[in-house]
PDB file of N, CA and C in Angstrom:
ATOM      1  N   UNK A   1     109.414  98.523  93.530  1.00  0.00           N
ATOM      2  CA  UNK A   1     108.060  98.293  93.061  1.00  0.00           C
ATOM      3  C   UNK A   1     107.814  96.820  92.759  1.00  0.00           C
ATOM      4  N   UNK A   2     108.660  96.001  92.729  1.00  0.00           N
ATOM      5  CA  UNK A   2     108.880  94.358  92.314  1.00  0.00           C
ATOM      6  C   UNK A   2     107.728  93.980  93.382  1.00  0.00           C
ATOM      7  N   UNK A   3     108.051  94.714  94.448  1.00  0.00           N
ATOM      8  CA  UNK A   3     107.301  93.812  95.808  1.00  0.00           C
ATOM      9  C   UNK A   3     105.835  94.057  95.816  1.00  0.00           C
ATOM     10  N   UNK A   4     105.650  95.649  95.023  1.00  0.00           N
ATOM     11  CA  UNK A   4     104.222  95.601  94.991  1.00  0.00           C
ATOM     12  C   UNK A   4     103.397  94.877  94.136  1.00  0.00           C
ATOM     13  N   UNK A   5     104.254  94.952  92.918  1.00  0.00           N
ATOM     14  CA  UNK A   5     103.637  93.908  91.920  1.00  0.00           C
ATOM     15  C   UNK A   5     103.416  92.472  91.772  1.00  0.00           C
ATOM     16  N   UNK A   6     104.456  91.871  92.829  1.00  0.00           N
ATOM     17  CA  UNK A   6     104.123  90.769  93.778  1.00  0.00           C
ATOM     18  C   UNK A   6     102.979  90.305  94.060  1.00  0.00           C
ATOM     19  N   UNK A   7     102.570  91.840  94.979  1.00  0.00           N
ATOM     20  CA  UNK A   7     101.686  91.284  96.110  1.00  0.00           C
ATOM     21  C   UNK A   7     100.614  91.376  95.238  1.00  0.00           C
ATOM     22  N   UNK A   8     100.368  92.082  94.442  1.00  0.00           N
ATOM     23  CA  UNK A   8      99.094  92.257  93.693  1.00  0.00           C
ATOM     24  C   UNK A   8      98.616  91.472  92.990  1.00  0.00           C
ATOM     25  N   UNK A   9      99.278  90.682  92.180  1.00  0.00           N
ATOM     26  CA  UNK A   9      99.453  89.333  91.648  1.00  0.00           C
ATOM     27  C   UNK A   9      99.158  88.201  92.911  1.00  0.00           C
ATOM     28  N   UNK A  10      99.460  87.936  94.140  1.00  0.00           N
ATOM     29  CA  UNK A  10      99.158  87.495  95.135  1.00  0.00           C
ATOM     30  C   UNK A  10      97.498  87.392  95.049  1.00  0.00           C
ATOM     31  N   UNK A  11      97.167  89.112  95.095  1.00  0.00           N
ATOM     32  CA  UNK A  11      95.933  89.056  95.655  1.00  0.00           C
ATOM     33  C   UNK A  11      94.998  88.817  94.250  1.00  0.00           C
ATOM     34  N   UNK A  12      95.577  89.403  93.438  1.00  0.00           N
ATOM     35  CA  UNK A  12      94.809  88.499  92.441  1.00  0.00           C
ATOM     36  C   UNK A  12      94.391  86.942  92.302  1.00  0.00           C
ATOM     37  N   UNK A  13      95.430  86.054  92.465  1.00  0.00           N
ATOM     38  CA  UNK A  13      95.408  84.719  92.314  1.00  0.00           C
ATOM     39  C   UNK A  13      94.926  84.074  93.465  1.00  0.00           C
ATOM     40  N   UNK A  14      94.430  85.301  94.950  1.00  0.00           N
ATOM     41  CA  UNK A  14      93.982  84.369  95.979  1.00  0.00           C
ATOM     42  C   UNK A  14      92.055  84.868  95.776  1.00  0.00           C
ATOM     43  N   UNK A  15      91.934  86.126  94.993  1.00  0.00           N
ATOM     44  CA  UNK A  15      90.566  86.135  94.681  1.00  0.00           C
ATOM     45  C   UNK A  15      90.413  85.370  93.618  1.00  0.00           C
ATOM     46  N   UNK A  16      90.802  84.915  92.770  1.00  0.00           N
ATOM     47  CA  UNK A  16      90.559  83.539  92.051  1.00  0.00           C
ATOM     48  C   UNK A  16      90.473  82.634  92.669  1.00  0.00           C
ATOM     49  N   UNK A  17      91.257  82.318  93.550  1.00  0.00           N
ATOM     50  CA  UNK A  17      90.965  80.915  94.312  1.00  0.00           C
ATOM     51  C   UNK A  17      89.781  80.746  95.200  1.00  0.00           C
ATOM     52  N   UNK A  18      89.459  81.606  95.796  1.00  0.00           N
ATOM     53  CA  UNK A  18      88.740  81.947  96.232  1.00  0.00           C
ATOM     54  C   UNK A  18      87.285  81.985  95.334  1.00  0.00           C
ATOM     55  N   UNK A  19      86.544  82.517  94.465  1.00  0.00           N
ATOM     56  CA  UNK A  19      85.729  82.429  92.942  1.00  0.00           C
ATOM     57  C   UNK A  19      85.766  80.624  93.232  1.00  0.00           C
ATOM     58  N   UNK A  20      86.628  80.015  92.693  1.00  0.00           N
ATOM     59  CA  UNK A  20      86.649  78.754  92.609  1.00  0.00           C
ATOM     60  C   UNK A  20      86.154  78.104  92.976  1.00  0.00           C
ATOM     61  N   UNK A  21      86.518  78.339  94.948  1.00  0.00           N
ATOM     62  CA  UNK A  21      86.268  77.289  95.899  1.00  0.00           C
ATOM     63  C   UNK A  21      84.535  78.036  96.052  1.00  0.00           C
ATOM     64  N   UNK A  22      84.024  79.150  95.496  1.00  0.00           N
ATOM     65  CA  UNK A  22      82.708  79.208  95.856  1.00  0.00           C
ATOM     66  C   UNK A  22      81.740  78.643  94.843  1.00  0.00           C
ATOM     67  N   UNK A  23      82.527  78.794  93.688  1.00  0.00           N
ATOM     68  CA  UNK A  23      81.518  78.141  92.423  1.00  0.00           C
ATOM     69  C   UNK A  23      81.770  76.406  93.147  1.00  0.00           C
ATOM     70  N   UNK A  24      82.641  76.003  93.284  1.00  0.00           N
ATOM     71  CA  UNK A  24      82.348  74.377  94.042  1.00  0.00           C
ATOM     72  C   UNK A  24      81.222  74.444  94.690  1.00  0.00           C
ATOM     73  N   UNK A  25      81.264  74.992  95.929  1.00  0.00           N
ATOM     74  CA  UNK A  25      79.890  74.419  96.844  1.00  0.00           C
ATOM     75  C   UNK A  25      79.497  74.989  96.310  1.00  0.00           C
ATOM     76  N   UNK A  26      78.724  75.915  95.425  1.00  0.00           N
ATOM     77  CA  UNK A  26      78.158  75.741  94.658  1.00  0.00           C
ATOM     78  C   UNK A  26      77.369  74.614  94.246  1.00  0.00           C
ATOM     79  N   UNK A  27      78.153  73.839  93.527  1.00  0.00           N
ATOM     80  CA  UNK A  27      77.962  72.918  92.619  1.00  0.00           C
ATOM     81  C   UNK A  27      77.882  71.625  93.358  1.00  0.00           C
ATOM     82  N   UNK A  28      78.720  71.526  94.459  1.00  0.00           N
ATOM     83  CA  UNK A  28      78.468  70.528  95.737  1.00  0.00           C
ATOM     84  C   UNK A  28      76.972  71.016  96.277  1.00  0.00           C
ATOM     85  N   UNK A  29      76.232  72.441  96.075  1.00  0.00           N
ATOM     86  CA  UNK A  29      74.814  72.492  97.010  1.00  0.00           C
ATOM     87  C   UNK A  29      74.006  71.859  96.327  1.00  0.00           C
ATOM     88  N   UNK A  30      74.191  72.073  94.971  1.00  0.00           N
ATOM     89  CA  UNK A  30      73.100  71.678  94.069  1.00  0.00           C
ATOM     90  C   UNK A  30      72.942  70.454  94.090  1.00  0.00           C
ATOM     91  N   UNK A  31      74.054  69.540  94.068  1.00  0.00           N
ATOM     92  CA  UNK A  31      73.626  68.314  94.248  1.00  0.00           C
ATOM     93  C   UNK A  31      73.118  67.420  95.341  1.00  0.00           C
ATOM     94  N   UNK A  32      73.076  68.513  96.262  1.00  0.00           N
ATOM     95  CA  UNK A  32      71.853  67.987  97.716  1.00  0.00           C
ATOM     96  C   UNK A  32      70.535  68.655  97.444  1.00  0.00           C
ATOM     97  N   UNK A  33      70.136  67.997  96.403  1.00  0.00           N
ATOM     98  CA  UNK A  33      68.908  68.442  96.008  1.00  0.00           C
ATOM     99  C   UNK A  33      68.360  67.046  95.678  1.00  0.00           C
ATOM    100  N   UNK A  34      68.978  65.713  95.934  1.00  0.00           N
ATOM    101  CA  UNK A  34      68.411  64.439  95.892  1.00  0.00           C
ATOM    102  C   UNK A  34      69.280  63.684  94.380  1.00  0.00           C
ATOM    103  N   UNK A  35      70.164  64.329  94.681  1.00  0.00           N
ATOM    104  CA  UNK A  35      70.835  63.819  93.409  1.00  0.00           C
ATOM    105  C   UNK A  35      72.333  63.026  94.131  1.00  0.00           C
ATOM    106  N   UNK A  36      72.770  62.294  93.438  1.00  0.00           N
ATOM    107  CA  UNK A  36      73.739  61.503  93.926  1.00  0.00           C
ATOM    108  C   UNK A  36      75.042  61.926  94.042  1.00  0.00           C
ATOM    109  N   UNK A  37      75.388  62.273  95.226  1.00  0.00           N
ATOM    110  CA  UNK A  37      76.786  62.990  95.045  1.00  0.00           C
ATOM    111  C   UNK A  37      78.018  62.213  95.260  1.00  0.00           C
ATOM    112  N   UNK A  38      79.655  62.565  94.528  1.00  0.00           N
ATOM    113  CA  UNK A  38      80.585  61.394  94.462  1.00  0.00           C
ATOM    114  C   UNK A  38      80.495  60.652  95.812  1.00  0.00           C
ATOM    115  N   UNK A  39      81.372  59.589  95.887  1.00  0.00           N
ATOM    116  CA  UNK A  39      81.776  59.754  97.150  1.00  0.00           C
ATOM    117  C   UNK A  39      82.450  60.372  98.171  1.00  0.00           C
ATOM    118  N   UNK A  40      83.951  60.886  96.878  1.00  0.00           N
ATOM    119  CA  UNK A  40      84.726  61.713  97.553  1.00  0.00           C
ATOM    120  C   UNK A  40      84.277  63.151  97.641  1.00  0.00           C
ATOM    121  N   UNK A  41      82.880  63.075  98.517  1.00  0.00           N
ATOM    122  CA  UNK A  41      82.500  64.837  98.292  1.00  0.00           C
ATOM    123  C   UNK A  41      82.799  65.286  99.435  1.00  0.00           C
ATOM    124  N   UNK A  42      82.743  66.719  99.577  1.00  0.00           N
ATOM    125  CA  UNK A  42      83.407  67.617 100.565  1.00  0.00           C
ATOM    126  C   UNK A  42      82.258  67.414 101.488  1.00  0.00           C
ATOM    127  N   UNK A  43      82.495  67.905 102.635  1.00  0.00           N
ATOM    128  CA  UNK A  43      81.653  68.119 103.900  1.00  0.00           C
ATOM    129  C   UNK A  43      80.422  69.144 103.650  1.00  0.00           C
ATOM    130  N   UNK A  44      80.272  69.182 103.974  1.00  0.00           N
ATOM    131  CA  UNK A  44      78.384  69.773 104.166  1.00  0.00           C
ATOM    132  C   UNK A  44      78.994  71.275 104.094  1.00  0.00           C
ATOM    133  N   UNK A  45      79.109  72.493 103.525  1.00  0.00           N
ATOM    134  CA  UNK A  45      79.190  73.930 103.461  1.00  0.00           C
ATOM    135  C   UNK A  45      78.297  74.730 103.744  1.00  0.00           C
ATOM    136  N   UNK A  46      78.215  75.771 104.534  1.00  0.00           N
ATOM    137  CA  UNK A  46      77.352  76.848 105.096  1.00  0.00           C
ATOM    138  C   UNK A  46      77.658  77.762 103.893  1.00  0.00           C
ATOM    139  N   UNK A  47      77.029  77.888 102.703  1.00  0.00           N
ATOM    140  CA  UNK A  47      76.715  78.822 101.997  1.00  0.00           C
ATOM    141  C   UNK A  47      76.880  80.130 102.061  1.00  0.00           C
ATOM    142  N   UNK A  48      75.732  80.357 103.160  1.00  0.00           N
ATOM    143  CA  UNK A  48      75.476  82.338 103.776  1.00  0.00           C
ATOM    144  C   UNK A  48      76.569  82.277 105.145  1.00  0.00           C
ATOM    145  N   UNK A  49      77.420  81.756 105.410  1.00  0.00           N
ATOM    146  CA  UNK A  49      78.892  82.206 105.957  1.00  0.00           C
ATOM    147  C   UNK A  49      79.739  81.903 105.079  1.00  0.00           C
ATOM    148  N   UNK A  50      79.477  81.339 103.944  1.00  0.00           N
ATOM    149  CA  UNK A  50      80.878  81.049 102.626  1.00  0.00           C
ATOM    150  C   UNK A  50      80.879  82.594 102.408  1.00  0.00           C
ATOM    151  N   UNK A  51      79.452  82.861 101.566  1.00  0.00           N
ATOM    152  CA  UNK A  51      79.083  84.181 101.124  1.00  0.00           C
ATOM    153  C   UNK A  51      79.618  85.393 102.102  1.00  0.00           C
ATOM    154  N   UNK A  52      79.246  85.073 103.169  1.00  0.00           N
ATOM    155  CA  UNK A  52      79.632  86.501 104.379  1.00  0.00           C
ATOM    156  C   UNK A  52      81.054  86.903 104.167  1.00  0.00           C
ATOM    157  N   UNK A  53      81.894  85.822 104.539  1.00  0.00           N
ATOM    158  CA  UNK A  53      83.350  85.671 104.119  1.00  0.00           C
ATOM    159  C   UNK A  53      83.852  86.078 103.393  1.00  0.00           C
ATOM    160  N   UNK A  54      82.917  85.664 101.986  1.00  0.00           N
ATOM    161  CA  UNK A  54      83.724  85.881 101.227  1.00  0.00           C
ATOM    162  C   UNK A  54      83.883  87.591 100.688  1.00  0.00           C
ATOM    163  N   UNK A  55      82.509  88.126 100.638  1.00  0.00           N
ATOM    164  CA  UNK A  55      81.974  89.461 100.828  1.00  0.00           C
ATOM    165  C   UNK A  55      83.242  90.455 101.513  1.00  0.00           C
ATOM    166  N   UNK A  56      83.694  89.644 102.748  1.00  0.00           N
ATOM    167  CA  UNK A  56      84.658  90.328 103.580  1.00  0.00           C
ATOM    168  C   UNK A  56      85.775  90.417 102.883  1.00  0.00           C
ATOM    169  N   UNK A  57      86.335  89.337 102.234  1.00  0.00           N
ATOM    170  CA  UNK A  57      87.807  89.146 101.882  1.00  0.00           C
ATOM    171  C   UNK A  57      87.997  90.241 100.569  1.00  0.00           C
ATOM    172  N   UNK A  58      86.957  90.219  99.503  1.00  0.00           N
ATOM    173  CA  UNK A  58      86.778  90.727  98.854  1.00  0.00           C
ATOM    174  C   UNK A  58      86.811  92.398  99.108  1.00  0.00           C
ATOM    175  N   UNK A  59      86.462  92.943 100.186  1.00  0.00           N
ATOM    176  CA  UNK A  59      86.147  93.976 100.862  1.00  0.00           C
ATOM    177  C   UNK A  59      87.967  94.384 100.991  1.00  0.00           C
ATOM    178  N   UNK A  60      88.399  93.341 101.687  1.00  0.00           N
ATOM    179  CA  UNK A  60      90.063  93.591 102.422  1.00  0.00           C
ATOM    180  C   UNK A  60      90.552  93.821 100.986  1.00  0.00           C
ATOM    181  N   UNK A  61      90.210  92.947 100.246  1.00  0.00           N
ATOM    182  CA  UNK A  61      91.115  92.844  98.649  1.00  0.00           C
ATOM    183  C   UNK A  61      91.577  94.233  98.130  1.00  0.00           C
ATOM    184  N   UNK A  62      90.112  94.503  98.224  1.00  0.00           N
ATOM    185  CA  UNK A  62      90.059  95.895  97.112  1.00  0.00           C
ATOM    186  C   UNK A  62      90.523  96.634  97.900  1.00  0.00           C
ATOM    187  N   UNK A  63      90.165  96.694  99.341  1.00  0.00           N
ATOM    188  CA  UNK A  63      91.540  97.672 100.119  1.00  0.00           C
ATOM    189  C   UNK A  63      92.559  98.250  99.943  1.00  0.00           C
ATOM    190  N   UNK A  64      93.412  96.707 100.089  1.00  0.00           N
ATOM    191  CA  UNK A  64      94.857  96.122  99.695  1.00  0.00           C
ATOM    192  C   UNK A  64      95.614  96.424  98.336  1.00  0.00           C
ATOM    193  N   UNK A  65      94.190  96.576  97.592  1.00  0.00           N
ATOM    194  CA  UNK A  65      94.949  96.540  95.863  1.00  0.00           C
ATOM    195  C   UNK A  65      94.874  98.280  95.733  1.00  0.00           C
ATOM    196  N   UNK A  66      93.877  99.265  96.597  1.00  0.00           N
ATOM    197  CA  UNK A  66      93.799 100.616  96.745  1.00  0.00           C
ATOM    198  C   UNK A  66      95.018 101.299  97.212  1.00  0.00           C
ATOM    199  N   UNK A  67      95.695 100.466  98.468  1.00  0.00           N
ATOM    200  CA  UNK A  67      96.670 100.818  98.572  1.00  0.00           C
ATOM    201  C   UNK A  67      97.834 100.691  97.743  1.00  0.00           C
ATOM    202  N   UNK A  68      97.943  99.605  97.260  1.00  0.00           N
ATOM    203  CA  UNK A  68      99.159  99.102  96.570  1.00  0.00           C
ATOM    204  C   UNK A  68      98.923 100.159  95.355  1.00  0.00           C
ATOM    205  N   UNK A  69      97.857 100.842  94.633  1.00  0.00           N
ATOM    206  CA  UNK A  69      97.797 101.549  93.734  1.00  0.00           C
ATOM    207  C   UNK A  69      98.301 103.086  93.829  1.00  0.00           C
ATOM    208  N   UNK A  70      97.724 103.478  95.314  1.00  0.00           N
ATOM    209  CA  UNK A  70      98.329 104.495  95.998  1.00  0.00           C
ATOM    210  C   UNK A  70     100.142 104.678  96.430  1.00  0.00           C
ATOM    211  N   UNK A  71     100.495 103.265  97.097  1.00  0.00           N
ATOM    212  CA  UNK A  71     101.766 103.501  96.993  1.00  0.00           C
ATOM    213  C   UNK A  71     102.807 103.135  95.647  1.00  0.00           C
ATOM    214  N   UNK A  72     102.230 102.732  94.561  1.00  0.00           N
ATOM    215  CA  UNK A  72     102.722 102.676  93.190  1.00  0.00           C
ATOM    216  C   UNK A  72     102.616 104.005  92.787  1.00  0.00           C
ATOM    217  N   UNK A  73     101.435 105.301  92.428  1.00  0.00           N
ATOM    218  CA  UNK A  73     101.293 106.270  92.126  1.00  0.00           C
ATOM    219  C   UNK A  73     102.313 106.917  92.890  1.00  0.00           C
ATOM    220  N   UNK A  74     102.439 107.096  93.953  1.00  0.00           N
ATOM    221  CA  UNK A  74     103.066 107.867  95.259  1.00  0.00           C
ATOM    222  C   UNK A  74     104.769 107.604  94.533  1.00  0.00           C
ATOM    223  N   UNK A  75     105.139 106.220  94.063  1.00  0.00           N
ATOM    224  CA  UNK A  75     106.472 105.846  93.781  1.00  0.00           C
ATOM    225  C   UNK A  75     106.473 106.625  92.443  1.00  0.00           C
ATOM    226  N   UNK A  76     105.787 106.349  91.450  1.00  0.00           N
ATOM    227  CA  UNK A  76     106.237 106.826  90.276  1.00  0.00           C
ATOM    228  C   UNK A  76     106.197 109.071  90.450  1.00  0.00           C
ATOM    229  N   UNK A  77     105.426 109.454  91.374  1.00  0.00           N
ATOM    230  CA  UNK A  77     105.340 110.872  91.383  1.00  0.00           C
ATOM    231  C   UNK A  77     106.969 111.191  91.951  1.00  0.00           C
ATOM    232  N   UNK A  78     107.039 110.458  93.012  1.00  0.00           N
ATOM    233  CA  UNK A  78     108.357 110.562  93.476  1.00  0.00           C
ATOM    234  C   UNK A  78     109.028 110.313  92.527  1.00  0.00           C
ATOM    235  N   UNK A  79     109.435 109.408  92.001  1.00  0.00           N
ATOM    236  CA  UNK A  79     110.549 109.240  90.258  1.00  0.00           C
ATOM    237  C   UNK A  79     110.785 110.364  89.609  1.00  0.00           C
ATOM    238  N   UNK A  80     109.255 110.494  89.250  1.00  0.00           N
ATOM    239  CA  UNK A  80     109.054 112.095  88.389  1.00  0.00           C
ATOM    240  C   UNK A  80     109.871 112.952  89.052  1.00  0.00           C
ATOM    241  N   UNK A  81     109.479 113.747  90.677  1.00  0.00           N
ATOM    242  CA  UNK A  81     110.504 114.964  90.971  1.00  0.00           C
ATOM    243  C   UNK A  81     112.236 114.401  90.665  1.00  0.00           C
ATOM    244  N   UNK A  82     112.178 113.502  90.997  1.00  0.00           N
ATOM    245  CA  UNK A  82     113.609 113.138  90.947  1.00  0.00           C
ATOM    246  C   UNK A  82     114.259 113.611  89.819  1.00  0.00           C
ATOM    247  N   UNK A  83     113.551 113.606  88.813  1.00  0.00           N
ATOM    248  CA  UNK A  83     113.880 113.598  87.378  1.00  0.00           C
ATOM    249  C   UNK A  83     114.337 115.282  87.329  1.00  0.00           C
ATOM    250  N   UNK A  84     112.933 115.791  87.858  1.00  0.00           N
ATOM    251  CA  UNK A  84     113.197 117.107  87.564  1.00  0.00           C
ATOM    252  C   UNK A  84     113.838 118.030  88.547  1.00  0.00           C
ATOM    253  N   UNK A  85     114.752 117.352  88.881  1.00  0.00           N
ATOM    254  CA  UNK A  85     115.817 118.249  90.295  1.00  0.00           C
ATOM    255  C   UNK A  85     116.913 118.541  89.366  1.00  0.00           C
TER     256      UNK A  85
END
């Protein structure tokens, strides 16, 4: 079960990263609104394909974390008979 709890933690910390990099452009859109942005700013971002994307990944996530919940339940039921043989 180490490996599932791994991965879940994985997918946790890549939908955070993910949150992150969208609150940025974000915050990079707003300031193409005539306001002065650093120099070191990122490239120009497509918003409604950030959004599409991200919609998707989010989609795979909860998948991924459905399964991993399914084959955690599935492990501990199995434990259980074990017990009671």
């Amino acid at each position: 079960m180490n490996r599932l709890q791994n991965a879940q933690k994985q997918l946790a910390e890549s939908l955070a990263a993910l949150e992150s990099a969208v609150e940025q452009a974000q915050n990079s859109a707003a300031h193409a609104d005539g306001s002065v942005a650093p120099a070191h700013s990122a490239p120009a971002i497509d918003i409604d394909q950030l959004s599409q994307d991200l919609t998707a990944i989010e989609a795979d996530l909860e998948t991924a974390m459905k399964m991993i919940a399914d084959l955690t339940t599935a492990g501990l039921s199995s434990g259980n008979n074990k017990d009671s043989l």
